[in-house]
PDB file of N, CA and C in Angstrom:
ATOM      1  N   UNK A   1      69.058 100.382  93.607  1.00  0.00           N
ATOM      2  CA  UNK A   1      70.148  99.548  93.145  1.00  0.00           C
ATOM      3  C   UNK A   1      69.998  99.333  91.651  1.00  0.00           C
ATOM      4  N   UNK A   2      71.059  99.697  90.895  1.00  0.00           N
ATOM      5  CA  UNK A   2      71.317  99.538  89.430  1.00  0.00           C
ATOM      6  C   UNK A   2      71.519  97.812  88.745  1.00  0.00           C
ATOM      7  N   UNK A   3      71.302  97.753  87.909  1.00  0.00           N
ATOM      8  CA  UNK A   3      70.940  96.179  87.568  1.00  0.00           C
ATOM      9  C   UNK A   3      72.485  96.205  87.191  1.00  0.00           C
ATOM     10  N   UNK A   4      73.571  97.511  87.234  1.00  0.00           N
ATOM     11  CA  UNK A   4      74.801  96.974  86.511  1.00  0.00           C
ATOM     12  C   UNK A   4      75.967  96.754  88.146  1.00  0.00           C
ATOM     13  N   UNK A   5      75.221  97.143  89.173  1.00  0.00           N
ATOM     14  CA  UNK A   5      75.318  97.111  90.450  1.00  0.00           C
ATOM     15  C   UNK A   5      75.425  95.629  90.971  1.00  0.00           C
ATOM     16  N   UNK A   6      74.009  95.032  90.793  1.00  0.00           N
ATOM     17  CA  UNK A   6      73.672  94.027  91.092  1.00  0.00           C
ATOM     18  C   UNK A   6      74.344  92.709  90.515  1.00  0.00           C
ATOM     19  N   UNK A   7      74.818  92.947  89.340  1.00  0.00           N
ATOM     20  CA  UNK A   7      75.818  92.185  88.268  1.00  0.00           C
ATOM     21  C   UNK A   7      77.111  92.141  88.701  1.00  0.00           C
ATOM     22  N   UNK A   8      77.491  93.192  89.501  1.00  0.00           N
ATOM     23  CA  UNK A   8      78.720  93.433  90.384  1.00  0.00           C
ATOM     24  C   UNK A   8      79.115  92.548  91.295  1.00  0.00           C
ATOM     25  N   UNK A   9      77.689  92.713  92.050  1.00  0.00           N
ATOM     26  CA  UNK A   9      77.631  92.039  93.612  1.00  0.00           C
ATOM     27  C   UNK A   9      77.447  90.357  93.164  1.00  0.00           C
ATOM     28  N   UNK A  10      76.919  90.138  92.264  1.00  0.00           N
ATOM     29  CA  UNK A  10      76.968  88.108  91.970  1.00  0.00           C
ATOM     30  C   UNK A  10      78.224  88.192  91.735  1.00  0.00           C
ATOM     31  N   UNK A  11      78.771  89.252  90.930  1.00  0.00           N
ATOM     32  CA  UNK A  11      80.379  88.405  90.314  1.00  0.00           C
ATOM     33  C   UNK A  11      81.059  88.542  91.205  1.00  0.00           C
ATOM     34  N   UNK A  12      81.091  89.447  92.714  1.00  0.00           N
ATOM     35  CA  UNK A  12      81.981  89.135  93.880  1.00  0.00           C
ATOM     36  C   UNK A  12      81.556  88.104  94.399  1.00  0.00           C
ATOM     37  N   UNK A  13      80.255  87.591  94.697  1.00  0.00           N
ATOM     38  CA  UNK A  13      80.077  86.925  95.259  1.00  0.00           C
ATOM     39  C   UNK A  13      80.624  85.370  94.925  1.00  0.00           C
ATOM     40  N   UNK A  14      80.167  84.907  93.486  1.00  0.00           N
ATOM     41  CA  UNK A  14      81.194  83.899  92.665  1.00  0.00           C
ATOM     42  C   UNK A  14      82.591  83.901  92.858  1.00  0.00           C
ATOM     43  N   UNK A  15      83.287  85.270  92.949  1.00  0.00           N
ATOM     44  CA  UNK A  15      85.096  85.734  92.878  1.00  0.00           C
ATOM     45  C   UNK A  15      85.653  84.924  94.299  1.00  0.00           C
ATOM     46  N   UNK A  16      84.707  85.477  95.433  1.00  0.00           N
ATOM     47  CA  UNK A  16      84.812  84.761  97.042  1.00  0.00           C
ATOM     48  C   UNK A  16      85.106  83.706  96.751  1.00  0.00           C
ATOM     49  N   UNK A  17      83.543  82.763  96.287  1.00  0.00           N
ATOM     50  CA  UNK A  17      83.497  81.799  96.448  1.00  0.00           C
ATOM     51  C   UNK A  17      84.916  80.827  95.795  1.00  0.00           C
ATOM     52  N   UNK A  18      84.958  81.373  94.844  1.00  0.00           N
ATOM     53  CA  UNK A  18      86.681  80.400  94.114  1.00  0.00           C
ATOM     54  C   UNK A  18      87.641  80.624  94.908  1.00  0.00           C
ATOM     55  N   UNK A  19      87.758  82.463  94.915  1.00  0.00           N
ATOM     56  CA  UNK A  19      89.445  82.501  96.147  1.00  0.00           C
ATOM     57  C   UNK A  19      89.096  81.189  97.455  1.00  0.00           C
ATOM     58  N   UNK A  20      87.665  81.412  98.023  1.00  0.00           N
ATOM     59  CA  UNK A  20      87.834  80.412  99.194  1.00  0.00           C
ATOM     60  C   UNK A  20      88.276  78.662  98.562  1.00  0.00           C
ATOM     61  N   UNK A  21      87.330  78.603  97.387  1.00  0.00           N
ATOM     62  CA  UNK A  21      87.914  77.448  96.976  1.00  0.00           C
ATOM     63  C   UNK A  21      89.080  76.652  96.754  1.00  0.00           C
ATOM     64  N   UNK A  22      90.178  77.865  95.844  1.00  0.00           N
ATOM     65  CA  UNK A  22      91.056  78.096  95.579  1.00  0.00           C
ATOM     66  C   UNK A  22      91.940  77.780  96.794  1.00  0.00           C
ATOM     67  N   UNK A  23      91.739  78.309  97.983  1.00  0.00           N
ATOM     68  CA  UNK A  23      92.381  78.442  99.273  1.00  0.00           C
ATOM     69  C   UNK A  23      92.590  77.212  99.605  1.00  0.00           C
ATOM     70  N   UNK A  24      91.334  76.296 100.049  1.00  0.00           N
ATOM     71  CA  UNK A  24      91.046  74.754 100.233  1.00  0.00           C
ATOM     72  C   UNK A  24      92.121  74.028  99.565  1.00  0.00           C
ATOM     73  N   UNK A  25      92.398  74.296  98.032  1.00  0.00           N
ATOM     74  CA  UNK A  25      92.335  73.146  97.253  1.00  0.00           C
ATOM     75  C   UNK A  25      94.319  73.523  97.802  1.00  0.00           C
ATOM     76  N   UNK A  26      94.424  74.955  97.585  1.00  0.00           N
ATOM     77  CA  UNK A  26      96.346  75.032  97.922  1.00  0.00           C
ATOM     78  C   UNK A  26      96.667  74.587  99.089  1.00  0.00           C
ATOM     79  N   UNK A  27      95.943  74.808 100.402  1.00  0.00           N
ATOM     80  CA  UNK A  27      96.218  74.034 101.610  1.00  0.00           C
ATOM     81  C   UNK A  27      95.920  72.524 101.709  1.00  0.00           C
ATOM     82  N   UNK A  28      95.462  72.231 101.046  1.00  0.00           N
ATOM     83  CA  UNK A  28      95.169  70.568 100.708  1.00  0.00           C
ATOM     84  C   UNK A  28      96.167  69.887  99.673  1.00  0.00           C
ATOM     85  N   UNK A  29      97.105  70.814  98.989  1.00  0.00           N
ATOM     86  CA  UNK A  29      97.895  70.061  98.204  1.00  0.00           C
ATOM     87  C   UNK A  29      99.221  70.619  98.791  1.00  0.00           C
ATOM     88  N   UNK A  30      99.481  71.813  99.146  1.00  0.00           N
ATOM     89  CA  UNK A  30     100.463  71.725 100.017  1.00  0.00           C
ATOM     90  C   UNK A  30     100.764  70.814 101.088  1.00  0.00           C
ATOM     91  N   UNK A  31     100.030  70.498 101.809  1.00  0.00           N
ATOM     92  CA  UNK A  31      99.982  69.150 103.242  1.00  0.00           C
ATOM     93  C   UNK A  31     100.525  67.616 102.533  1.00  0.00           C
ATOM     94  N   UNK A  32     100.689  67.840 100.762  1.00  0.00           N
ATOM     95  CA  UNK A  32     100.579  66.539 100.045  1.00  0.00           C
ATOM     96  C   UNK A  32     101.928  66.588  99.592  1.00  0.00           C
ATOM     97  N   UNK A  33     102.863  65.625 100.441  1.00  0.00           N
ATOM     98  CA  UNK A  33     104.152  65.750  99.944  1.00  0.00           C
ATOM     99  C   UNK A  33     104.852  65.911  97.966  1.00  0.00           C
ATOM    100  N   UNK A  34     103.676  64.537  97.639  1.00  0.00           N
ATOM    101  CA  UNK A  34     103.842  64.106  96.464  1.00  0.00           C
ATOM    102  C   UNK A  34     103.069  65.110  95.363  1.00  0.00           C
ATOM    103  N   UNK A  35     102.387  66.265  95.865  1.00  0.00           N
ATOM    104  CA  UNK A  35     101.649  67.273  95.236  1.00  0.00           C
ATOM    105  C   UNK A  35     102.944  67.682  94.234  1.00  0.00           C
ATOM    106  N   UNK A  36     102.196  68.446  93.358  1.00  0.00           N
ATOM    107  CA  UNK A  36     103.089  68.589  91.833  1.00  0.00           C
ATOM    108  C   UNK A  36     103.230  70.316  92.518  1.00  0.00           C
ATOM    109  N   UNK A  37     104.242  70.678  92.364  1.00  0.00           N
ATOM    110  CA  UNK A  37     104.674  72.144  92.783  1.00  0.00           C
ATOM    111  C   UNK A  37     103.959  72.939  91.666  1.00  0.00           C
ATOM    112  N   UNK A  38     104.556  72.686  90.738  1.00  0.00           N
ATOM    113  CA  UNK A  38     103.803  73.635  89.542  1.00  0.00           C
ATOM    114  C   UNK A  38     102.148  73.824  88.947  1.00  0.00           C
ATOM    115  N   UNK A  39     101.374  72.773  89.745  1.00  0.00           N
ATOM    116  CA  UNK A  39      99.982  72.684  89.658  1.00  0.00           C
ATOM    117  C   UNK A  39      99.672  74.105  91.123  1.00  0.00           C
ATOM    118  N   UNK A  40     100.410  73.780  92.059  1.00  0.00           N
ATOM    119  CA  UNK A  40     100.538  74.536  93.334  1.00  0.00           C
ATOM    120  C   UNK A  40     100.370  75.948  93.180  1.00  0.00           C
ATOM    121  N   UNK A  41     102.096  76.339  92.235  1.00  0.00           N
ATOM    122  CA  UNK A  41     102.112  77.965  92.125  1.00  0.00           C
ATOM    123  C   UNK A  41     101.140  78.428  90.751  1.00  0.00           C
ATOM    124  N   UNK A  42     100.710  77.597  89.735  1.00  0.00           N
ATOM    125  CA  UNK A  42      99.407  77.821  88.891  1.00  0.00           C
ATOM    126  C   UNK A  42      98.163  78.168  89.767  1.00  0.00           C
ATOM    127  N   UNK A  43      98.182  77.337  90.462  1.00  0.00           N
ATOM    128  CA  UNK A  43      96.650  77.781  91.651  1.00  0.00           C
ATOM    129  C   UNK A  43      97.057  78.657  92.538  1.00  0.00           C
ATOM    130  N   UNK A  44      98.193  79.229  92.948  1.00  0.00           N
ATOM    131  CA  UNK A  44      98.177  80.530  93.739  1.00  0.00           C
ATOM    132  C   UNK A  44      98.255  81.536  92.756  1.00  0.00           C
ATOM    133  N   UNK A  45      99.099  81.654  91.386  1.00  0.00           N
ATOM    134  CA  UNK A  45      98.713  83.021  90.571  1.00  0.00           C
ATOM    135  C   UNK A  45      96.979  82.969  90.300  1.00  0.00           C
ATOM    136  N   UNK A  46      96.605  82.070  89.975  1.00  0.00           N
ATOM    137  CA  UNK A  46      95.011  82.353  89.803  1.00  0.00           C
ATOM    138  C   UNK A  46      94.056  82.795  90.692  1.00  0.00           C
ATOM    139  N   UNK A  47      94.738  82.464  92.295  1.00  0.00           N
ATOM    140  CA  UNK A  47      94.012  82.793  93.359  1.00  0.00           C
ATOM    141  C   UNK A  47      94.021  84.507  93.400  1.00  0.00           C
ATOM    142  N   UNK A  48      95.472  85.018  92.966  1.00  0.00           N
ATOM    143  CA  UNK A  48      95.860  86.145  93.306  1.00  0.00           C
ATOM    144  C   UNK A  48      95.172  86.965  92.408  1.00  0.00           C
ATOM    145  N   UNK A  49      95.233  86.507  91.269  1.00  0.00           N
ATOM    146  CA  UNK A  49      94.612  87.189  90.204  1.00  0.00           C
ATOM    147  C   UNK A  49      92.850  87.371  90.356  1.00  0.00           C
ATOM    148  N   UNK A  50      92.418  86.137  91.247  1.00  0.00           N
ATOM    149  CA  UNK A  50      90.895  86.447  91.821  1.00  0.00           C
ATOM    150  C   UNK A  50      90.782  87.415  92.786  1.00  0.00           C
ATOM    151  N   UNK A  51      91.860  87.947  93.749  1.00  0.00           N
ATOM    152  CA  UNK A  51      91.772  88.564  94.857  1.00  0.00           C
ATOM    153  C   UNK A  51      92.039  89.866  94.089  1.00  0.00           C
ATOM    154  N   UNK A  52      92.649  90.081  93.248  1.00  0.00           N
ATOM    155  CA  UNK A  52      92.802  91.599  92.348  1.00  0.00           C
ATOM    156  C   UNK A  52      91.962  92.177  92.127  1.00  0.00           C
ATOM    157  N   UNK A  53      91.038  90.572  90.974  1.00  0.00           N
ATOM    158  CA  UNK A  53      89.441  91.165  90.476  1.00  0.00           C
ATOM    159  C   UNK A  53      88.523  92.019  91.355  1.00  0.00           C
ATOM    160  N   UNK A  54      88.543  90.644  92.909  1.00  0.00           N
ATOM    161  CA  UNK A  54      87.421  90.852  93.811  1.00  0.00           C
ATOM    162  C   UNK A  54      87.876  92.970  93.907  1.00  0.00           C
ATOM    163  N   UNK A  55      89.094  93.000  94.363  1.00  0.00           N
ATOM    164  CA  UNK A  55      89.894  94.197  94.771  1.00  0.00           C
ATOM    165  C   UNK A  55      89.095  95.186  94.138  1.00  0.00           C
ATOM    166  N   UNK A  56      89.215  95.199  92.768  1.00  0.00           N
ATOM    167  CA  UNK A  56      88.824  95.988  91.531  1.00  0.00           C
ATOM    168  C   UNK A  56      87.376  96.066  91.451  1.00  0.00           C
ATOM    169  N   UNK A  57      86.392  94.885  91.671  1.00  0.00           N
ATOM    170  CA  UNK A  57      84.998  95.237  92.324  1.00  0.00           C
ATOM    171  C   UNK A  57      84.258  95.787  92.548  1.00  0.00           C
ATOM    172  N   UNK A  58      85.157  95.320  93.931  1.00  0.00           N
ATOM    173  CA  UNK A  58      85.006  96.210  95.446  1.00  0.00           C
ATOM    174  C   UNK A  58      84.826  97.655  95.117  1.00  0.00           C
ATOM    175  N   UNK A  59      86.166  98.186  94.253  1.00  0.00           N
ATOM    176  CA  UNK A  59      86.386  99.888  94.572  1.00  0.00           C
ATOM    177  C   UNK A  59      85.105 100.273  93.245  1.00  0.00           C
ATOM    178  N   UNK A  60      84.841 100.016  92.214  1.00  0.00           N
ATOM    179  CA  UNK A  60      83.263 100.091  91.569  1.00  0.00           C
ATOM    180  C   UNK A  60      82.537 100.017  92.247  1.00  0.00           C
ATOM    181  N   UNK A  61      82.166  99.623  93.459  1.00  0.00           N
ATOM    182  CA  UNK A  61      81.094 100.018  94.415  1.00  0.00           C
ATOM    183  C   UNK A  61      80.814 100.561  95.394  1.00  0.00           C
ATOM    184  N   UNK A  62      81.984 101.209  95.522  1.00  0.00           N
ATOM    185  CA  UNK A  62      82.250 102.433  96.185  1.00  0.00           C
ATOM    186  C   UNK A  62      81.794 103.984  95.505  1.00  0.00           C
ATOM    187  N   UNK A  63      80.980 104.155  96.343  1.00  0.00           N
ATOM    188  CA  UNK A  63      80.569 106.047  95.442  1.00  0.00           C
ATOM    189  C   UNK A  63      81.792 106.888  95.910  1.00  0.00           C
ATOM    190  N   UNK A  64      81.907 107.444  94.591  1.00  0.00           N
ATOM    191  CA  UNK A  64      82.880 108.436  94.403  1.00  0.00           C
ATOM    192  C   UNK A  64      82.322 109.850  95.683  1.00  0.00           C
ATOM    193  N   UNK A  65      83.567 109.840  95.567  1.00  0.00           N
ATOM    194  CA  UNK A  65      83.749 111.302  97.209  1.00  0.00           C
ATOM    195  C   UNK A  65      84.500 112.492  96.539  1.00  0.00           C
ATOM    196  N   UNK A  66      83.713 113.032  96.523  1.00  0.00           N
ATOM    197  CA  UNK A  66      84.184 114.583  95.855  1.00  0.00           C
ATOM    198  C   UNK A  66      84.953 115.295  97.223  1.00  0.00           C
ATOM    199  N   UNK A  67      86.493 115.095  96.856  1.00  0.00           N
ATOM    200  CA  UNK A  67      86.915 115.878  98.116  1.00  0.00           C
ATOM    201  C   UNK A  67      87.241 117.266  98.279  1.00  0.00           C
TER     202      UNK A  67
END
């Protein structure tokens, strides 16, 4: 395992941890009538934009397949 590998795998692991966070905090302010909408769709583009990263990652740690 490459140390630029391993640098990979913490920053997914951190990326998880926010999307799950992220997840919590939108289902917890959605359930909140008086929740501010625009704090709402700010925390779902950021979520999405974490699920891209994780996306983008992911396929860096995938070995290339010579087909």
């Amino acid at each position: 395992m490459s140390i630029e590998s391993d640098t990979i795998k913490q920053n997914l692991a951190t990326l998880r941890m926010e999307h799950r966070d992220l997840d919590a905090v939108i289902d917890r302010l959605v359930q909140d009538p008086d929740a501010d909408q625009l704090q709402i769709q700010r925390l779902k583009k950021r979520k999405l934009a974490v699920k891209d990263l994780i996306a983008r990652l992911d396929s860096l740690m995938l070995p290339d397949i010579i087909a």
